[in-house]
Each structure stands twice: as structure tokens, then as C-alpha cells.
Protein backbone atom coordinates (compact mmCIF):
# COMPACT_ATOMS: atom_id res chain seq x y z
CA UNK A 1 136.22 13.97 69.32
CA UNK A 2 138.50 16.79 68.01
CA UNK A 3 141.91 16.91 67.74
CA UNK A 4 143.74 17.60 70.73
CA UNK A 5 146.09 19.62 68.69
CA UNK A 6 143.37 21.44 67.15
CA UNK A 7 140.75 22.94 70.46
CA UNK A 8 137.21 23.17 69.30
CA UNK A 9 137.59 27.14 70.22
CA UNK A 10 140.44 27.24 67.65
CA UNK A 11 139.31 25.23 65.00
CA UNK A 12 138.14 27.38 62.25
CA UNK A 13 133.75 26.74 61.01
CA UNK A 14 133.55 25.75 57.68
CA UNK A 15 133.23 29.47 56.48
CA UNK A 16 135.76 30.62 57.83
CA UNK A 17 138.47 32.47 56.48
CA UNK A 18 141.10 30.68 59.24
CA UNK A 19 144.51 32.37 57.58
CA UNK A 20 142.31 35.64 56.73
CA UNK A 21 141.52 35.84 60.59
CA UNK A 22 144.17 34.85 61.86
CA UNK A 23 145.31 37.91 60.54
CA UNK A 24 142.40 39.87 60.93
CA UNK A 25 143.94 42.53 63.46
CA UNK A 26 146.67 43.20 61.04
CA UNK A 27 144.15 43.99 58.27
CA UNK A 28 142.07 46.36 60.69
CA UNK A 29 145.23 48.21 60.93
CA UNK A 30 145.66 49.14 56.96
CA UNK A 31 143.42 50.91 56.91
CA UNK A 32 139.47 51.18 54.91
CA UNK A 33 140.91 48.86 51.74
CA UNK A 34 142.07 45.65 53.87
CA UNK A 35 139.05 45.82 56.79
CA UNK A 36 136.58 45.62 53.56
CA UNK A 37 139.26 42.67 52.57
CA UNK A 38 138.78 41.09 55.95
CA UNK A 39 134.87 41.11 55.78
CA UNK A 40 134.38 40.70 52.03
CA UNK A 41 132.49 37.05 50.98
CA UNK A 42 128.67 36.48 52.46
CA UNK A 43 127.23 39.29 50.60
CA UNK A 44 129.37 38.53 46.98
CA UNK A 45 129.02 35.28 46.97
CA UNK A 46 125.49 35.15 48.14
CA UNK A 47 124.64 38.02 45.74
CA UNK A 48 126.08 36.20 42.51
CA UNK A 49 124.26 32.84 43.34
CA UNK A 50 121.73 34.34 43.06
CA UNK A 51 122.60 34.83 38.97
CA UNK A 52 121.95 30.82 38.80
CA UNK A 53 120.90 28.92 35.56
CA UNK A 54 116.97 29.54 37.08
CA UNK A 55 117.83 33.21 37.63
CA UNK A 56 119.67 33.67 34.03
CA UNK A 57 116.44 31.37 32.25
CA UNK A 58 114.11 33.96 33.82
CA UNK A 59 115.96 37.23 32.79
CA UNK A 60 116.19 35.26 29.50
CA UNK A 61 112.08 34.88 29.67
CA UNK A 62 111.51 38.45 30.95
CA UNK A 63 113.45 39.90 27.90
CA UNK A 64 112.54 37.41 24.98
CA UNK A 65 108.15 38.40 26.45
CA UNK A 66 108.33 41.88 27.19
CA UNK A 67 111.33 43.32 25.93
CA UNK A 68 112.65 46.32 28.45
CA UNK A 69 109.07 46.92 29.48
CA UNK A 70 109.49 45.25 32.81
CA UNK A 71 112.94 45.82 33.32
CA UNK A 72 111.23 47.91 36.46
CA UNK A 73 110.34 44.52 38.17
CA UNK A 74 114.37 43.67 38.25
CA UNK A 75 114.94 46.93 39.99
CA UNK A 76 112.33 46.52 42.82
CA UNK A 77 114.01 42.52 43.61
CA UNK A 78 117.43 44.31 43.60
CA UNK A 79 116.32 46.83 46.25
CA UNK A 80 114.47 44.20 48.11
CA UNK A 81 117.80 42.05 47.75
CA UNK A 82 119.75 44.42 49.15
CA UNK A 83 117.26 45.10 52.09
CA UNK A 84 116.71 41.64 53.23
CA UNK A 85 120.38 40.87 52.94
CA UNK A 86 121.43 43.36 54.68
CA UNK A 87 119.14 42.55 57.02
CA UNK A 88 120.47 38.79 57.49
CA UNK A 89 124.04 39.74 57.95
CA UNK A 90 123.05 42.12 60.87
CA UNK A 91 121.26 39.72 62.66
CA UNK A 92 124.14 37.02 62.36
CA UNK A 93 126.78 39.41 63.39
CA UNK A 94 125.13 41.05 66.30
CA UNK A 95 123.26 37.40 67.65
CA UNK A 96 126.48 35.38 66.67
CA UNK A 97 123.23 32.89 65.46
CA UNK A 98 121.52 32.09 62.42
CA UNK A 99 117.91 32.33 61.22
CA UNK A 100 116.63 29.26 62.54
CA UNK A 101 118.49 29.24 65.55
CA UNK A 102 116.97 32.55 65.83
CA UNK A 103 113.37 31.66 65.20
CA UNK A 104 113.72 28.80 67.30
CA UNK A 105 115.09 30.16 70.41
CA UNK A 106 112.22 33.35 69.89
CA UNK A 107 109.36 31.88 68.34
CA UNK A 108 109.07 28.31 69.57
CA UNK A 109 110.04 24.43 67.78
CA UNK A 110 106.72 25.02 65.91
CA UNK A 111 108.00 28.16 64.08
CA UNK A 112 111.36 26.80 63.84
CA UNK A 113 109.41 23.70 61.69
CA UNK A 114 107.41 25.93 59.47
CA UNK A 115 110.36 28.11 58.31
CA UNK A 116 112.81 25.00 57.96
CA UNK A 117 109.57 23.44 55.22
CA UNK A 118 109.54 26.40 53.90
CA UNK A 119 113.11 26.58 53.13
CA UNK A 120 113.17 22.80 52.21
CA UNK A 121 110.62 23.06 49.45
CA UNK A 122 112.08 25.98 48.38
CA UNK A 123 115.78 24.84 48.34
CA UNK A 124 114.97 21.57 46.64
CA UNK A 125 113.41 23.24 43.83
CA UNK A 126 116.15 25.40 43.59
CA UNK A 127 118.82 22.48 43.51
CA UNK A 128 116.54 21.10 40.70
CA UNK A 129 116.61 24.03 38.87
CA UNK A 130 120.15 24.25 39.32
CA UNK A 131 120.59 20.26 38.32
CA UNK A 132 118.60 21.24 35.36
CA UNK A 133 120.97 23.90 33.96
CA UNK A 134 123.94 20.94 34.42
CA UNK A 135 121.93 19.40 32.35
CA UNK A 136 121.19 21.86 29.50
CA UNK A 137 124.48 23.19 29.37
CA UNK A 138 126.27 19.89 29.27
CA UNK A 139 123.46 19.02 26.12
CA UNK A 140 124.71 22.08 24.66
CA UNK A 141 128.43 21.95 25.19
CA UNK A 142 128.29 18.25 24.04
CA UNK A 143 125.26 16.62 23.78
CA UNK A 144 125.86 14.87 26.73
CA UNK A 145 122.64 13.32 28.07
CA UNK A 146 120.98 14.10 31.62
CA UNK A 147 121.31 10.73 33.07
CA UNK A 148 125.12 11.74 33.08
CA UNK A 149 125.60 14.69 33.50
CA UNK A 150 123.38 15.09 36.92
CA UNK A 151 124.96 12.47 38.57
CA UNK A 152 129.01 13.80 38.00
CA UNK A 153 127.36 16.88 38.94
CA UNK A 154 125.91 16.06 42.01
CA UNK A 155 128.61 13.58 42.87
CA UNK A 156 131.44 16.46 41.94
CA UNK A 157 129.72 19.35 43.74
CA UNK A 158 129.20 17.50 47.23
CA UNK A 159 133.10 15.79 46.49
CA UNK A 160 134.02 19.85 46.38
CA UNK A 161 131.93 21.00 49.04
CA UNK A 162 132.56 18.07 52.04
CA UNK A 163 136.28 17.61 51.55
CA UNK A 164 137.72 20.50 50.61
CA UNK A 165 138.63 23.62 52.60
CA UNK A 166 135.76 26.25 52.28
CA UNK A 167 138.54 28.98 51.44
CA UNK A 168 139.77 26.30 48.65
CA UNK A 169 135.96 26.43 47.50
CA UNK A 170 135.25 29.94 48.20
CA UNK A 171 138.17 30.92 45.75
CA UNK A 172 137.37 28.38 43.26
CA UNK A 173 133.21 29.36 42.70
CA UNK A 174 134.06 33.34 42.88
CA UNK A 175 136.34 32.42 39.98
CA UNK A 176 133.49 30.75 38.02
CA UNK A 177 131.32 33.88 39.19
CA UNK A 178 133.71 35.31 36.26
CA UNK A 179 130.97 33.63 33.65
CA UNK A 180 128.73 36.25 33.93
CA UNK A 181 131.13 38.86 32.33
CA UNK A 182 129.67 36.56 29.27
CA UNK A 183 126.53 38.30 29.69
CA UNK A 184 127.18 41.80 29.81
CA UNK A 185 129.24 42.02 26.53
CA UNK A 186 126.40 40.31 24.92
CA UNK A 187 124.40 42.92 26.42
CA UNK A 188 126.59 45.36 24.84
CA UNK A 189 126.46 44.57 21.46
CA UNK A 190 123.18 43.32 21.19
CA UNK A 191 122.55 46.88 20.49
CA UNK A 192 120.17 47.31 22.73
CA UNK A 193 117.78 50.73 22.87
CA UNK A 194 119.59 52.23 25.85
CA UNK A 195 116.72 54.74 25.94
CA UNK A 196 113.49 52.20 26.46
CA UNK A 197 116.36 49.93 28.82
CA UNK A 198 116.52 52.79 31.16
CA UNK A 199 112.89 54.17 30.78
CA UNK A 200 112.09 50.22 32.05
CA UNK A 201 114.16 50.34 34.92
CA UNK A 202 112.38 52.94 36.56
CA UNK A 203 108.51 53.60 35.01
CA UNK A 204 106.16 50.53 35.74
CA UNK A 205 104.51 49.12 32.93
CA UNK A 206 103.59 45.63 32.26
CA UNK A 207 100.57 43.44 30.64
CA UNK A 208 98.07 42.99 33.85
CA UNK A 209 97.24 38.92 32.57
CA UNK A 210 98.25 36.13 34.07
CA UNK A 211 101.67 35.70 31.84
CA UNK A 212 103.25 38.84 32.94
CA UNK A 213 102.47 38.52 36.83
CA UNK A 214 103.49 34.57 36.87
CA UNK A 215 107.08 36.58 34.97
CA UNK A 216 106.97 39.21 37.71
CA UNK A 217 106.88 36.67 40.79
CA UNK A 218 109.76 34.27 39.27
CA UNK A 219 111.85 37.31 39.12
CA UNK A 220 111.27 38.58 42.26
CA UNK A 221 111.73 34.76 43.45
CA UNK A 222 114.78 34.30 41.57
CA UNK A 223 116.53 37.63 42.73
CA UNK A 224 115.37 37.52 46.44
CA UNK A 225 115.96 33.82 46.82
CA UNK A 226 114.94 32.21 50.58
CA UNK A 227 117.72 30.06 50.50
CA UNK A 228 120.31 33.09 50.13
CA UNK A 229 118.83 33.92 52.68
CA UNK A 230 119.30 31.61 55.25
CA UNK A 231 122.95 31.32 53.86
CA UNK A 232 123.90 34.70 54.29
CA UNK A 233 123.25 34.60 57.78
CA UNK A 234 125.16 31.42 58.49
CA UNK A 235 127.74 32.42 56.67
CA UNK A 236 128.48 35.74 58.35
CA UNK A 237 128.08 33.91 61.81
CA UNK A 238 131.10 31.44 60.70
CA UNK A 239 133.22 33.79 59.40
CA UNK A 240 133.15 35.28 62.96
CA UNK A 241 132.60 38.95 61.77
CA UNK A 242 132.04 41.36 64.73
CA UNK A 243 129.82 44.65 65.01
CA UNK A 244 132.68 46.95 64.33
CA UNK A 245 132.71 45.01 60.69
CA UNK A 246 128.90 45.76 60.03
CA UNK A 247 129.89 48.64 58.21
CA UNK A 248 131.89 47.01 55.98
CA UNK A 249 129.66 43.85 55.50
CA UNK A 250 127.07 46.46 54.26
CA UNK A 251 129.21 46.99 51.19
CA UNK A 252 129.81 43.72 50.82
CA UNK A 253 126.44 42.93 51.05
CA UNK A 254 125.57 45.96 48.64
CA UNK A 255 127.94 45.38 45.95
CA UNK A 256 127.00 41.80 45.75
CA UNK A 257 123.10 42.55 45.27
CA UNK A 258 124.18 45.12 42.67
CA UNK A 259 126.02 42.96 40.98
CA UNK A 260 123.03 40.59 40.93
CA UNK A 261 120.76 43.28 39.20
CA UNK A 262 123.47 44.51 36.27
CA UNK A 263 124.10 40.91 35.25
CA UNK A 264 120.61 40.32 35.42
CA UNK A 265 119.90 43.58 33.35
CA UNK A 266 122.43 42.94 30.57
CA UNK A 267 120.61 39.31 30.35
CA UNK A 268 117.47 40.75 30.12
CA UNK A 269 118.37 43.60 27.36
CA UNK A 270 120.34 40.80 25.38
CA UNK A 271 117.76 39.30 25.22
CA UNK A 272 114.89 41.82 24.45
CA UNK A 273 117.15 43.41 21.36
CA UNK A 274 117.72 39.63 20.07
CA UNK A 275 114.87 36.89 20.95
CA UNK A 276 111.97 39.64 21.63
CA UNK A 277 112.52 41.53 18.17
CA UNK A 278 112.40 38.31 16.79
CA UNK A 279 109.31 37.09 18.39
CA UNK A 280 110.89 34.31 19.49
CA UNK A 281 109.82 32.50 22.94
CA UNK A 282 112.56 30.63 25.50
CA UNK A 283 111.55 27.11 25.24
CA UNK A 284 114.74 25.35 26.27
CA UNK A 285 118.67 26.30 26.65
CA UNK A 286 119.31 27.25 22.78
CA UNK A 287 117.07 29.28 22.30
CA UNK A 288 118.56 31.54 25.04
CA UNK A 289 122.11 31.10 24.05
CA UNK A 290 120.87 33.24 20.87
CA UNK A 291 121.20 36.17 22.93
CA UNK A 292 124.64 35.49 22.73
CA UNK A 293 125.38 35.61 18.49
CA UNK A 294 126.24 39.38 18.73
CA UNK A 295 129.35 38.44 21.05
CA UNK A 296 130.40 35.63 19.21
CA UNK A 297 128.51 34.47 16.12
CA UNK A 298 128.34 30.58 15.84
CA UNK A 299 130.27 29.66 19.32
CA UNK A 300 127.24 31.61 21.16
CA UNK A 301 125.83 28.27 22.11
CA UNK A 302 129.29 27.23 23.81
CA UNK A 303 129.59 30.12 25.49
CA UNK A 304 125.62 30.24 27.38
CA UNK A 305 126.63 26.36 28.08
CA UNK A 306 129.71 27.06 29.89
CA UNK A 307 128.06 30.24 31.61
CA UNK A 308 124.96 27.97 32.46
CA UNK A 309 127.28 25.08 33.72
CA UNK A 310 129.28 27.85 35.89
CA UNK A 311 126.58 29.52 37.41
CA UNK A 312 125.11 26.11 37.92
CA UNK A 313 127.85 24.81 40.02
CA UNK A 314 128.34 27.99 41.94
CA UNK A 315 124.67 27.96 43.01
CA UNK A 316 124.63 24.17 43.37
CA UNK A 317 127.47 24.33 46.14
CA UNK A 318 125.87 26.50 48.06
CA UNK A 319 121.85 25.49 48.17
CA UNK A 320 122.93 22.13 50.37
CA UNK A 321 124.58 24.27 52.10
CA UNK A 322 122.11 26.74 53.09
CA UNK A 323 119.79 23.43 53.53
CA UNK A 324 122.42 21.67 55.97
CA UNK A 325 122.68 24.69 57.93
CA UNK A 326 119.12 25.51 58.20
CA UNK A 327 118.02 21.76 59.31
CA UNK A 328 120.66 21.15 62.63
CA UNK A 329 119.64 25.10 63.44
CA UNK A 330 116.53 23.73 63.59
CA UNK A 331 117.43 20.68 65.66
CA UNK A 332 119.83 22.67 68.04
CA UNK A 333 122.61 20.65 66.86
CA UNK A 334 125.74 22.38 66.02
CA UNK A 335 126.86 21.52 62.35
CA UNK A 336 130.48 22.11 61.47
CA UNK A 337 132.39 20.65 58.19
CA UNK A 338 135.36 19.85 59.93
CA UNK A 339 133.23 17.56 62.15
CA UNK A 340 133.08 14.14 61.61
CA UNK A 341 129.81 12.35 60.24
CA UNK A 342 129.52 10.54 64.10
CA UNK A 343 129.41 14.13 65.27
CA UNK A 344 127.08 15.90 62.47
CA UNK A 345 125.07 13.97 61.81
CA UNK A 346 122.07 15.88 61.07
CA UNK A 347 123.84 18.22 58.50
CA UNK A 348 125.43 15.39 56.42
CA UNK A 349 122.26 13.45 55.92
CA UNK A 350 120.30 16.63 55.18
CA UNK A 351 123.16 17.90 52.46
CA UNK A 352 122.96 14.36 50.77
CA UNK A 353 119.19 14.08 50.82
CA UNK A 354 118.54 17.94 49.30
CA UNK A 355 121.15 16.52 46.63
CA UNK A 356 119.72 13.52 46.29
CA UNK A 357 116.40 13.83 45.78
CA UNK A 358 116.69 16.76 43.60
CA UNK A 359 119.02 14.88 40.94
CA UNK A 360 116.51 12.13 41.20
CA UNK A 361 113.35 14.35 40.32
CA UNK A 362 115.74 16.07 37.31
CA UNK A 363 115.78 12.87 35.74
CA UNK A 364 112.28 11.55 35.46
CA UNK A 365 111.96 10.76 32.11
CA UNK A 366 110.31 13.85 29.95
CA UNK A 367 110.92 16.41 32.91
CA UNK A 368 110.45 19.70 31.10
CA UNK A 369 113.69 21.41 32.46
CA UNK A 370 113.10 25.02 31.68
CA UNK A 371 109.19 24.78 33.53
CA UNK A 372 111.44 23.42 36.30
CA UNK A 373 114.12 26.56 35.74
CA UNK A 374 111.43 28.67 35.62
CA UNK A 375 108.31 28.39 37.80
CA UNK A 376 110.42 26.87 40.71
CA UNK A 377 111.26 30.60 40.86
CA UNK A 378 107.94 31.37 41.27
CA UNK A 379 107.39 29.43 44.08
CA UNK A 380 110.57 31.06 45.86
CA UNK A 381 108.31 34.03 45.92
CA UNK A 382 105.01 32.50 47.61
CA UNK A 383 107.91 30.72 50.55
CA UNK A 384 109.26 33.97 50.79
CA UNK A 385 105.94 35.38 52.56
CA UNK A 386 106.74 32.66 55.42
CA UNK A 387 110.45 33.44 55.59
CA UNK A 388 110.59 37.25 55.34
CA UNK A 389 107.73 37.95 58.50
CA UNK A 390 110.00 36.17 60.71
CA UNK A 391 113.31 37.93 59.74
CA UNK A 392 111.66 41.56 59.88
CA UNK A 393 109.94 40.92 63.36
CA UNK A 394 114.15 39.43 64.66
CA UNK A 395 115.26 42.90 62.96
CA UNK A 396 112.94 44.66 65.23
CA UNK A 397 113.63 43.14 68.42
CA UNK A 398 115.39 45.77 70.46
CA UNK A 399 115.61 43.48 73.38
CA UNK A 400 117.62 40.95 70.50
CA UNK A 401 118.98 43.81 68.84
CA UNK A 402 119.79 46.59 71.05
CA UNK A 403 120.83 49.37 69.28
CA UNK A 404 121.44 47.84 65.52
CA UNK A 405 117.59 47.13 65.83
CA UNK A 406 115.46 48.05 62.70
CA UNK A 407 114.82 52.18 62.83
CA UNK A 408 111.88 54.00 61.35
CA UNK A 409 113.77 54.13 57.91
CA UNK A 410 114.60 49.78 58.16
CA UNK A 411 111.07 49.41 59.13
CA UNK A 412 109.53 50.93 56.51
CA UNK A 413 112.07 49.26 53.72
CA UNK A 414 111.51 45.83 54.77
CA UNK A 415 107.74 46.97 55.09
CA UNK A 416 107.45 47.60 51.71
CA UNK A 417 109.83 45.01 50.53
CA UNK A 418 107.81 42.07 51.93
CA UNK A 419 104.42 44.08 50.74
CA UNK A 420 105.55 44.03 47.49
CA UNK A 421 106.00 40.21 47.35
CA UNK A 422 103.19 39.81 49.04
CA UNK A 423 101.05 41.95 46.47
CA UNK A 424 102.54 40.01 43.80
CA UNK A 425 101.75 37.00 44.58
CA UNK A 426 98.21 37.26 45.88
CA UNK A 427 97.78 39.19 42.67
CA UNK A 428 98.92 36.54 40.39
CA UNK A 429 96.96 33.82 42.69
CA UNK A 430 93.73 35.99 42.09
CA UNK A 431 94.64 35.74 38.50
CA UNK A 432 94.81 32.03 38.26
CA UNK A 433 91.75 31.50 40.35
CA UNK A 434 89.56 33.60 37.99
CA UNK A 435 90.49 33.12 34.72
């Protein structure tokens, strides 16, 4: 039972900002600067988790392959990111529910069931990939060995995650979020040719082979990932945001996803003036961290490991999570942090069995951790083609939506979004069957 001193109606979700809304009527009232203050979170920090140690090992692959030539692919998953999240924060704000309680209560248990595998196949290979850049950064920072490493990791993360305050945990991965800066000055003085960067942003171009396409989907994968998500949504349903914040959210939600893209860009271009004009493939951890030598000559490798291990335990704080969530959604059980384990049950055994089992399957002997990185990205993108139907028909549910239902211009962005996954992948899967 709760606290008597505490109500259940005044006890704060696990995402909530408690002392931010508590206040939250004094920050409406200062105007444009504090509302966005009052709002700001789902759309950052789902944005920059998205800049994981699978998402920087792709970049990495994209650049050290094909240089800037399909810098264009990185462009289209930042528009789709920005759709799609957008997309999730407006239904959690208007419904005051999130995606599976959603699909559930529109769609049927059956529904519910086939999102929720979707998203459990897809977050567990995520957390792997995640567990996997523990790994590699630790063996780079000091040779420690996997069958270490993972387990402090996952021991440390879920330590973080189930005791602490989420505003204590919030603060604490947004300042590891400050790794990336790592990548953009390496970026910068790679030297890149600013001219063929930009041309790739925006003029398609790429190999049509099997290789290129698998390199397309990952990125798309690791840039729109189905885990964010279902996150996104749950997140802006506990922070209680209300309609009149929608506006704001949208910038959250925008500068997040751009975020996501520029880091992603400077890895790629760091790469594709360094490893690609060397001809040199990414096979594991170091060979990416020679992206870094312009930046900082013989401490490059320190500095990928400890931007690796960051984004690693930003990402890997917030996957259970999304996984938690999703599963008592799906059961109709109410999941809550503050709860005890008596009283959520569902989302406690879920977050320790997605962390579980993917630190077990890192550390089968001769796992090939940047496949894992890598490919598990790929598959994001095929799960995506179950996930993204369902969230576009919610979005245009007037009777669900009322007036913030998808218009003609939201129809035909998530339209093409979702056709241009779907394209890719079907593409790629023609590919491998006929070669």
C-alpha cells in the first residue's frame, strides 16, 4: 500500500519532474523560456539515446564504406525521427496513455501481443548492443575483459535506474549525453570535404548491392529506434504534460532528433576523411576510435572508450525501461517505480529479464560484438514495419484524437516515413534472397 502521507494522486510517476511540477504554474507564467523549461526531457533524452554505442558503430560503418556518399540516408532517419516522435508525444499527451495501452484498448489483446514481441526482440537486441559497447570501451579504456565489465554494468545501471529518483537519473545521463561533443570536434578537424559532406546530405547516391542496403536499414534502424519509441510516449504521459504544452514538447522533441542527426553526421564525416581514405574497414572498437587521432593524437582510443561507455550507459538505462513500460501496458497493470515489487510486479521482472538475458547472450564465448552492434540495428528496421502501422492509424483516430488528429500534411509525412522503411527493407530482403 502507499504511504498515507504520500496519496497515490500525489505521488509523483517515475518520470516525473515532482519539484519541476510542483512548480509548473509558476514557470507558465515566465514566459516562452521557462514553459519550454517545464516540458523539456522526452524528446532530448529520447533523441540522444538514440546516439548509442550501436548507433555511433553504424555511423562509424557508413563513413569508413562509403565515405559522404550516403550521408543522404542519415537525413531521411532524422526526418522520419522527428515525425514519429513527434507523433508519440502527441498521442501520450492528448490520451494521458501509452502505446500499448493504446493498441490494447483499440486494437484488441492480440495486437497488444504482437507489438509488445516486436518491441521485445527489438529491445533485447538493443540492450545487447548496448552491453556490447560496455564491453569494448571498457577493453579499450583498460583492457578489462567482458565477463566483467557486463556484469558491473548491468548490475550498476539497474542499481541507478530502480533506486534512485528519475530526476537524480535524468540529470546524471543528460550529463553523460555531453560525450558526444567528442565527436563533433573530431569531425572538425578530420578535415573533412565540406563540399561532398553536404552534396551527401541531400542527393541520393549509393552502391545498389547487398552491402550498402544492409548499411542503409541499420541506419535507419539505429536512428528511428522502436524502443524510443515506446519510451517517448511513456515518458511524456508521466511527466503529466498537458495539450497546452504540445507546442513546446514539439521543440523538445525537434531539437532532440536534430541533435541525433549532427552527432551522427560529424561521426560519419570523421570517419569518411580518416578510416574511408584509408581503406580501412570497422572491424571492432579501435578501429573506430581512429576517427578520433585528429582531436587528440595517441589518447584517441581513450577518448571513443569513454564516449562508447557514456553513450552506452545512457542508452542502457533507458531500453529496460522502455521494455518495463511496454510489458504491464500490455498486461493492464499499472507500473510505477515508486511502487513496491508486491505491487509491480510485472515491470520489475520484465526490467531484470531484458537485462538479464541480454548480458547473458553478450558473453557467450566468441560473440562477435560489433555484428551484434551492428546488424541488431538492422533488425530495428524490419520491427519497425509492425510498430509504426499501429502508431500512424492511433494518430489518425479523430474519435481518439479529436482535433490534434493527424491532418493531410501528418498523413502524408508518416506515409512516407513508414514507406520508406518499408522500401528499404523489402529491398534489401529481395537482395539477400537472390543473390
Amino acid at each position: 500500500m502507499h504511504d498515507a502521507r504520500h496519496p497515490a494522486h500525489r505521488r509523483p510517476g517515475r518520470h516525473t519532474h515532482w519539484r519541476l511540477a510542483r512548480r509548473r504554474h509558476l514557470l507558465l507564467q515566465g514566459g516562452a523560456a521557462a514553459t519550454l523549461l517545464a516540458v523539456v526531457g522526452p524528446g532530448l533524452l529520447a533523441g540522444l539515446s538514440d546516439d548509442d554505442p550501436a548507433g555511433i558503430a553504424t555511423y562509424s560503418i557508413l563513413g569508413a564504406k562509403y565515405g559522404y556518399e550516403m550521408l543522404w540516408v542519415l537525413s531521411l532517419s532524422t526526418a522520419a525521427l522527428i515525425v514519429f516522435h513527434e507523433l508519440g508525444v502527441r498521442l501520450g499527451i492528448v490520451t494521458g496513455k501509452g502505446l500499448l495501452t493504446l493498441v490494447r484498448e483499440r486494437y484488441g489483446t492480440r495486437s497488444a501481443h504482437l507489438v509488445l514481441g516486436a518491441l521485445l526482440v527489438a529491445n533485447t537486441g538493443t540492450l545487447c548492443a548496448e552491453f556490447a559497447g560496455v564491453a569494448a570501451a571498457m577493453q579499450l579504456l583498460g583492457g578489462m575483459s567482458r565477463y566483467l565489465s557486463v556484469p558491473l554494468a548491468a548490475i550498476g545501471v539497474s542499481a541507478l535506474v530502480l533506486r534512485e529518483s528519475f530526476r537524480h537519473v535524468e540529470h546524471f545521463l543528460l550529463a553523460l549525453s555531453s560525450v558526444f561533443v567528442a565527436y563533433v570536434i573530431s569531425g572538425v578537424l578530420a578535415h573533412p570535404d565540406w563540399g561532398a559532406a553536404a552534396k551527401g546530405l541531400v542527393v541520393p547516391g549509393m552502391p545498389l548491392n547487398r552491402d550498402a542496403v544492409l548499411v542503409a536499414v541499420a541506419t535507419l534502424g539505429t536512428t528511428l529506434a522502436p524502443w524510443g519509441l515506446a519510451f517517448i510516449q511513456s515518458y511524456a504521459v508521466d511527466k503529466r504534460l498537458h495539450v497546452k504544452d504540445l507546442v513546446y514538447e514539439r521543440v523538445d522533441v525537434i531539437v532532440g532528433a536534430v541533435l541525433t542527426g549532427v552527432i551522427g553526421f560529424f561521426v560519419v564525416v570523421a570517419c569518411a576523411a580518416t578510416l574511408h581514405v584509408e581503406g580501412l574497414d570497422v572491424s571492432d572498437a579501435s578501429d573506430a576510435a581512429r576517427a578520433l587521432e585528429p582531436l587528440a593524437g595517441n589518447t584517441a582510443a581513450t577518448l571513443f572508450g569513454l564516449g562508447f561507455l557514456g553513450a552506452a550507459l545512457l542508452a542502457a538505462a533507458i531500453v529496460p525501461l522502455s521494455t518495463a513500460y511496454s510489458t504491464s501496458e500490455t498486461l493492464g497493470r499499472k507500473a510505477d517505480l515508486d511502487d513496491s515489487f508486491s505491487e509491480a510486479r510485472p515491470f520489475y521482472l520484465s526490467y531484470a529479464a531484458v537485462v538479464a538475458l541480454a548480458a547473458v547472450l553478450v558473453l557467450v564465448p566468441g560473440v562477435p560484438l560489433i555484428q551484434i552492434l551492428f546488424l541488431s540495428q538492422a533488425l530495428n528496421a524490419v520491427l519497425l514495419l509492425v510498430l509504426l502501422p499501429f502508431m500512424r492509424s492511433l494518430g489518425r483516430d479523430r474519435e481518439l484524437m479529436g482535433e490534434h488528429a493527424l491532418g493531410r500534411t501528418g498523413r502524408l509525412t508518416t506515409g512516407t516515413a513508414l514507406a520508406a522503411v518499408a522500401v528499404s527493407v523489402l529491398t534489401l530482403a529481395a537482395l539477400v534472397i537472390f543473390h
